[in-house]
N, C-alpha and C. Protein backbone atom coordinates (compact mmCIF):
# COMPACT_ATOMS: atom_id res chain seq x y z
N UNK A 1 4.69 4.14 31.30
CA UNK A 1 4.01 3.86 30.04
C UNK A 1 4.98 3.19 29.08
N UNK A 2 4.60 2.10 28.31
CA UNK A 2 5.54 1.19 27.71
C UNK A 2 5.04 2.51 25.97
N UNK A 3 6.99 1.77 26.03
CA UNK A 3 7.09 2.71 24.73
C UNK A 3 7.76 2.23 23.87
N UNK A 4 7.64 1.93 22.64
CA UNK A 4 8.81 1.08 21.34
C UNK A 4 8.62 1.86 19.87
N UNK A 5 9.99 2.00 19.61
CA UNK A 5 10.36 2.53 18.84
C UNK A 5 10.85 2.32 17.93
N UNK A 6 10.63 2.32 16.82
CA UNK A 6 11.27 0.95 15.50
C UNK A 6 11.96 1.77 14.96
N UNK A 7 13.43 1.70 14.13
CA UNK A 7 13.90 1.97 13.22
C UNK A 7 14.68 1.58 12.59
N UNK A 8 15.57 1.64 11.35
CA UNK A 8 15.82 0.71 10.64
C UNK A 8 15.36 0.77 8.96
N UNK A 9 14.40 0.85 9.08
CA UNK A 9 13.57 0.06 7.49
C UNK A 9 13.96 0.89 6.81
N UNK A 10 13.57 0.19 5.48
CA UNK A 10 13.92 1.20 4.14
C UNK A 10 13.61 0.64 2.80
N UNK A 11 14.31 0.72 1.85
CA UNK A 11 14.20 0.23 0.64
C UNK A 11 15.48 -0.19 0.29
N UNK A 12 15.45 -2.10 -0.15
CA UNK A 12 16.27 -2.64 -0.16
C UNK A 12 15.94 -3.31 -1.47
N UNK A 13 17.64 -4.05 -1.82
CA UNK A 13 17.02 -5.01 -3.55
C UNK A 13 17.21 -6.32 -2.72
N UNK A 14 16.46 -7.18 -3.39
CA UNK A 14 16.29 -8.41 -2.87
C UNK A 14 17.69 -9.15 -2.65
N UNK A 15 18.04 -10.04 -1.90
CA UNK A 15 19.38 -10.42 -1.59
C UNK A 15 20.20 -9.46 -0.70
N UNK A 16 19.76 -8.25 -0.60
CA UNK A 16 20.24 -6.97 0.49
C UNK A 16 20.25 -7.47 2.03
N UNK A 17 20.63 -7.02 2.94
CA UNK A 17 20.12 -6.95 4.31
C UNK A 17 19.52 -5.24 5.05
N UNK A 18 19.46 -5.63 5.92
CA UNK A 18 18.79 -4.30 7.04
C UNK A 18 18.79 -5.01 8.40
N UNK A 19 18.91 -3.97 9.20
CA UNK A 19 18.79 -4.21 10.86
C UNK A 19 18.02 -3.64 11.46
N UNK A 20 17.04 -4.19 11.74
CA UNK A 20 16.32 -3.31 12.72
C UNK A 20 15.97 -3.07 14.27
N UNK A 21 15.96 -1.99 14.14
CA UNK A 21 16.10 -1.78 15.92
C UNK A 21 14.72 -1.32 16.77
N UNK A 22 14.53 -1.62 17.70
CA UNK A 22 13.77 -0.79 18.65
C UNK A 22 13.95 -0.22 20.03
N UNK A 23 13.73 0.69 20.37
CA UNK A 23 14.14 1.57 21.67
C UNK A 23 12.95 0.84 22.66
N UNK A 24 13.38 0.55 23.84
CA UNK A 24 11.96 0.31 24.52
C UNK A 24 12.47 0.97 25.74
N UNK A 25 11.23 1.77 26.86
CA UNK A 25 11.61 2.22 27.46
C UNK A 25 9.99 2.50 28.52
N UNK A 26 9.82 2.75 29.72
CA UNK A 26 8.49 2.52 30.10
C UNK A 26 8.62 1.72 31.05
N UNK A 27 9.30 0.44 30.95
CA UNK A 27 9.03 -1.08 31.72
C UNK A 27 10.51 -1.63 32.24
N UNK A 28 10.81 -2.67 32.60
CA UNK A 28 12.10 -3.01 32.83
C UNK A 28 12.37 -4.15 32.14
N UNK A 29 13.20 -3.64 30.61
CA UNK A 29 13.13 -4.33 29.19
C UNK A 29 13.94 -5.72 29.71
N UNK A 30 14.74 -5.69 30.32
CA UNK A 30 15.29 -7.21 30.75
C UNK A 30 14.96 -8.03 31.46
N UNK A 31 13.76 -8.10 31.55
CA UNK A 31 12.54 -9.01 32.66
C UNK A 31 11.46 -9.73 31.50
N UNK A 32 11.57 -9.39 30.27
CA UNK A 32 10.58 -9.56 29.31
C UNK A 32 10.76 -10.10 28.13
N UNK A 33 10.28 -10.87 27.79
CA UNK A 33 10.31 -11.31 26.41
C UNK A 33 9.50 -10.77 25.15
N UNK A 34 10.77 -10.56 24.05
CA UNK A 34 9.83 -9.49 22.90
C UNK A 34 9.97 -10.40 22.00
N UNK A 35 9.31 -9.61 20.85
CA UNK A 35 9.30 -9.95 19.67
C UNK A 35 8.96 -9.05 18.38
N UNK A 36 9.46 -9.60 17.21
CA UNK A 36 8.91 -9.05 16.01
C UNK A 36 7.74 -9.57 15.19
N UNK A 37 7.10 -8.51 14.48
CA UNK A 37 5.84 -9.25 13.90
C UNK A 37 6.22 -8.11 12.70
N UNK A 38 5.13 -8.66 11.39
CA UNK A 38 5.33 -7.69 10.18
C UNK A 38 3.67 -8.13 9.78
N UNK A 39 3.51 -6.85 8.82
CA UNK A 39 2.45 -7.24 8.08
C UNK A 39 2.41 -6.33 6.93
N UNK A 40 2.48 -7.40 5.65
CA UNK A 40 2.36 -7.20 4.59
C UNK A 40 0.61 -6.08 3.98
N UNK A 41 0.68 -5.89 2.94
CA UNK A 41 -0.30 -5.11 2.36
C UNK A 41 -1.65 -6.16 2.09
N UNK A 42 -2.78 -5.84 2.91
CA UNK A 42 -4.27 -6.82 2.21
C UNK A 42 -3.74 -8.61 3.16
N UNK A 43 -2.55 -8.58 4.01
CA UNK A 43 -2.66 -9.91 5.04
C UNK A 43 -2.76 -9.79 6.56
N UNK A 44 -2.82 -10.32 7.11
CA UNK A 44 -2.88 -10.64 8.54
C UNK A 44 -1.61 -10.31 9.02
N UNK A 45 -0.97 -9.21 10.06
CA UNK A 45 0.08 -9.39 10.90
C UNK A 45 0.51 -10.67 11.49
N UNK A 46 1.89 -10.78 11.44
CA UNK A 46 2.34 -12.57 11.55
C UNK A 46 3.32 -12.32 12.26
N UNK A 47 3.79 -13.55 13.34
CA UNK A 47 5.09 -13.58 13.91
C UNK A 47 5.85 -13.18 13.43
N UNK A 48 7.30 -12.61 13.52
CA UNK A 48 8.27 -13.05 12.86
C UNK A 48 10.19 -13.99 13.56
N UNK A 49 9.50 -13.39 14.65
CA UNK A 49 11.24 -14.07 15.75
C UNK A 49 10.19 -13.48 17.17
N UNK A 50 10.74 -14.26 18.08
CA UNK A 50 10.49 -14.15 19.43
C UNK A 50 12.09 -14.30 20.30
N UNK A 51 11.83 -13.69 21.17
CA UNK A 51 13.13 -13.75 22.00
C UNK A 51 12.79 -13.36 23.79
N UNK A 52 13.46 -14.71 24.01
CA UNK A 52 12.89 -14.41 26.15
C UNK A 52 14.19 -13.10 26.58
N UNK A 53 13.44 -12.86 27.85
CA UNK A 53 14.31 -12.05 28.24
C UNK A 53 16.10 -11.78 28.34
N UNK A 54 16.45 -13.72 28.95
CA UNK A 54 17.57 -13.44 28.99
C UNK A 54 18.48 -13.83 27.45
N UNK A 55 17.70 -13.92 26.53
CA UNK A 55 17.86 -14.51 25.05
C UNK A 55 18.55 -15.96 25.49
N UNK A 56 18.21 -16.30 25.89
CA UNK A 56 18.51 -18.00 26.04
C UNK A 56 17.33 -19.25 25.26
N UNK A 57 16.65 -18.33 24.52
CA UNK A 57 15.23 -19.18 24.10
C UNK A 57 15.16 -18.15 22.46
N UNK A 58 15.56 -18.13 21.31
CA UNK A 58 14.54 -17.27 20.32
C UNK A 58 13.85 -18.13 19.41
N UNK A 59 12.84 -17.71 18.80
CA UNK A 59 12.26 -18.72 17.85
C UNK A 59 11.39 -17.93 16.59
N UNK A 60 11.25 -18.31 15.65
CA UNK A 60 11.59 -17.82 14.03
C UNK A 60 10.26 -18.35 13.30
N UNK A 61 9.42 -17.92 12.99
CA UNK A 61 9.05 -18.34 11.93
C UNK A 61 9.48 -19.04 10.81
N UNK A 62 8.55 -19.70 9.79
CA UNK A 62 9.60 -20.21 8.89
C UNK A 62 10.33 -19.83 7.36
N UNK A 63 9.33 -18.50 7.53
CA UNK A 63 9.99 -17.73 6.61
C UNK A 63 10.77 -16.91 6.67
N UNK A 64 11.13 -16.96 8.14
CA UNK A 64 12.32 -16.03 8.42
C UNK A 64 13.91 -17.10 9.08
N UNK A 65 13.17 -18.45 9.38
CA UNK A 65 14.62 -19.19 9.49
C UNK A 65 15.50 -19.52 8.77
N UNK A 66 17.13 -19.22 8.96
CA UNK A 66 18.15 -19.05 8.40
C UNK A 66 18.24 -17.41 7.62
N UNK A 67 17.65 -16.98 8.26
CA UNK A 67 17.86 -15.29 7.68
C UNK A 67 17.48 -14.31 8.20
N UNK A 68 16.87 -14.83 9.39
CA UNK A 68 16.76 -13.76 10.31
C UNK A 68 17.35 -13.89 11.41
N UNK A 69 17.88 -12.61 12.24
CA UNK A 69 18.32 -13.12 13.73
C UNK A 69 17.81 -12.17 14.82
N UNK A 70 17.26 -12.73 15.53
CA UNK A 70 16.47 -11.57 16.56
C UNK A 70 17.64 -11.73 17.78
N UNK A 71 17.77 -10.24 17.83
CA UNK A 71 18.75 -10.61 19.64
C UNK A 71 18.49 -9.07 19.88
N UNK A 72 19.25 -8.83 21.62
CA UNK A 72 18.55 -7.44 22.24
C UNK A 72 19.90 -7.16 22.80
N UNK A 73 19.96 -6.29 23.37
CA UNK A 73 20.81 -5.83 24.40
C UNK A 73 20.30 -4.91 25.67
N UNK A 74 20.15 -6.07 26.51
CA UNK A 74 19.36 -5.27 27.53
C UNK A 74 19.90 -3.81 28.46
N UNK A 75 21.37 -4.38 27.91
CA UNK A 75 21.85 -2.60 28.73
C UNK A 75 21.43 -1.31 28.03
N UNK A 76 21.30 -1.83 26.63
CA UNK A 76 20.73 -0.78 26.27
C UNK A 76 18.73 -0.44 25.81
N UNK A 77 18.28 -1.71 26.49
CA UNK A 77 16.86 -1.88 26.09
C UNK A 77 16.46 -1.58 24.50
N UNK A 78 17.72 -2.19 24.18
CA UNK A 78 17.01 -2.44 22.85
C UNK A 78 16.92 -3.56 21.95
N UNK A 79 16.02 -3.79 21.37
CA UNK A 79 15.89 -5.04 20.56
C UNK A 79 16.37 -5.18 18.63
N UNK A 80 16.99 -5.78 18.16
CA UNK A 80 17.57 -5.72 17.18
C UNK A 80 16.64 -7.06 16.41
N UNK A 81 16.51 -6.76 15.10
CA UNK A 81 16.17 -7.93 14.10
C UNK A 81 16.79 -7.88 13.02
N UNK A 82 18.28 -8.70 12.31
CA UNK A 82 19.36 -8.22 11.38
C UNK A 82 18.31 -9.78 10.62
N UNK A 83 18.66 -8.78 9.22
CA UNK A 83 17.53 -9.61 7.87
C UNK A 83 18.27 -9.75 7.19
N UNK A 84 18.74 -10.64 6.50
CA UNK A 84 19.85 -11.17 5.34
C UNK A 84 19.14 -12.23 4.11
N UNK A 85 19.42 -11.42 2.86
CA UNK A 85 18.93 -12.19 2.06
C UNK A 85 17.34 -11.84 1.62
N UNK A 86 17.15 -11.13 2.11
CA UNK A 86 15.80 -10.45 1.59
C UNK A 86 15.25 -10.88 0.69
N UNK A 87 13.97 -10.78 0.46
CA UNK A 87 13.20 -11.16 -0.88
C UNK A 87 12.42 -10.12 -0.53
N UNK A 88 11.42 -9.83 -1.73
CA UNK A 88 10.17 -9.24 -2.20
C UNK A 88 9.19 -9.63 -1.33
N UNK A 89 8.94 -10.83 -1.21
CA UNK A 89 8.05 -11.09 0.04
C UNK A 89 8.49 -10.67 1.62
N UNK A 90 9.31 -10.34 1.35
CA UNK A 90 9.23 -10.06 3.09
C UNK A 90 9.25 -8.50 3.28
N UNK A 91 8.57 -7.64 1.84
CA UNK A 91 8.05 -6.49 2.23
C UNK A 91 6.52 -6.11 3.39
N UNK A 92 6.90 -5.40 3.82
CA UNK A 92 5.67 -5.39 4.97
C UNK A 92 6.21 -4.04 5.73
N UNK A 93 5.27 -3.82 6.78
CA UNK A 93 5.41 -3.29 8.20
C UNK A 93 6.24 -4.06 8.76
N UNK A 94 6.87 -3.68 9.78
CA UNK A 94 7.77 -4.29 11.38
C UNK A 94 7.31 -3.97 12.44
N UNK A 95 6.46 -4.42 13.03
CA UNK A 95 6.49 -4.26 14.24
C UNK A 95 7.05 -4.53 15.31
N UNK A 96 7.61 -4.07 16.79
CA UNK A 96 8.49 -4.37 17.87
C UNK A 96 7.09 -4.52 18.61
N UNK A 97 7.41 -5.81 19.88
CA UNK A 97 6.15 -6.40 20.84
C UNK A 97 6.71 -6.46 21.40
N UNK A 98 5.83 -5.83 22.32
CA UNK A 98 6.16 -6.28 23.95
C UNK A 98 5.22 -7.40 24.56
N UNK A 99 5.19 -8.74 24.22
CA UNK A 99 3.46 -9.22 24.26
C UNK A 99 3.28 -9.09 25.69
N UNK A 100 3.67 -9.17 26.75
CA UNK A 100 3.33 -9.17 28.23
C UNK A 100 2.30 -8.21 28.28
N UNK A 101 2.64 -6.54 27.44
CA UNK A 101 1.82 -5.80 28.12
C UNK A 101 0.91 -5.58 26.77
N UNK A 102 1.12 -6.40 26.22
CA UNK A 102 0.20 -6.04 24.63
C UNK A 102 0.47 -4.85 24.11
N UNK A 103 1.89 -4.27 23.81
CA UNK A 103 2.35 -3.19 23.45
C UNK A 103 3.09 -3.41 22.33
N UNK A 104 2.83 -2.58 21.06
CA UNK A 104 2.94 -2.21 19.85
C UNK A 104 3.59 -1.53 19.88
N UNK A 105 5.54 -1.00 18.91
CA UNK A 105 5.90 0.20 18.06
C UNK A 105 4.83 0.82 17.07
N UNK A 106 5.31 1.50 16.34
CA UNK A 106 4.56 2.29 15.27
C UNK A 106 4.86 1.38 14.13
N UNK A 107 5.67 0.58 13.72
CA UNK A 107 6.55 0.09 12.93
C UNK A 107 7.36 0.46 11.96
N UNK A 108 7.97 0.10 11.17
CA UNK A 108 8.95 0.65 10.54
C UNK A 108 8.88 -0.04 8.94
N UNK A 109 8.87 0.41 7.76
CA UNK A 109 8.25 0.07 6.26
C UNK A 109 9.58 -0.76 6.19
N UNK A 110 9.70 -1.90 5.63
CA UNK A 110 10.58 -2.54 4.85
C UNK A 110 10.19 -2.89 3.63
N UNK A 111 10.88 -2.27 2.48
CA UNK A 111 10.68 -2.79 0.91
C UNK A 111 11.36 -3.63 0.33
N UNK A 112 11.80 -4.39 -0.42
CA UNK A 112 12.62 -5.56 -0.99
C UNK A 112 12.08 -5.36 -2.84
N UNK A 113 13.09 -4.75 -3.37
CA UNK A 113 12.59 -5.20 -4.74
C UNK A 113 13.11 -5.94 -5.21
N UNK A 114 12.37 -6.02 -6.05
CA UNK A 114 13.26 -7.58 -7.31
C UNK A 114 14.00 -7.12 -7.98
């Protein structure tokens, strides 16, 4: 059973960073390509970084390029998303994806104040 585990988030002032992590465990995390998604309050859940298995491929939205960096470490099946520079808008949920098996974390709250 695929399993992801977000943690990380918190309450940050804008210009701050955070890292976030997820545990995955269930599947054989270095065969797969993940990703992050967020979703803000009253919008649509949205990309936010994608990354192939052997991280030789990631790709960013554009509100997260130049400030976000998605990378994993497959020895330890886990996936990392380090956020620099924060704003107010990029408060939301985090979600960790597994899209292969259409598997969701719980996500993890990120706040950004002004």
């Amino acid at each position: 059973q695929v399993q992801l585990v977000e943690s990380g988030g918190g309450l940050v002032q804008s210009g701050g960073s955070l890292r976030l992590s997820c545990a995955a465990s269930g599947f054989t995390f270095s065969s797969y390509a993940m990703s992050w998604y967020r979703q803000a309050p009253g919008k649509e859940r949205e990309l936010v970084a994608s990354i192939t298995h052997t991280s030789s491929i990631t790709n960013y939205a554009d509100s997260a390029l130049g400030r976000f960096t998605i990378y994993r470490d497959n020895a330890k099946s886990t996936l990392y998303l380090q956020m620099n520079s924060l704003k107010p808008e990029d408060t939301a949920v985090y979600y960790c994806a597994a899209p292969y098996f259409a598997s969701w974390g719980q996500g993890t709250q990120v706040t950004v104040s002004s």
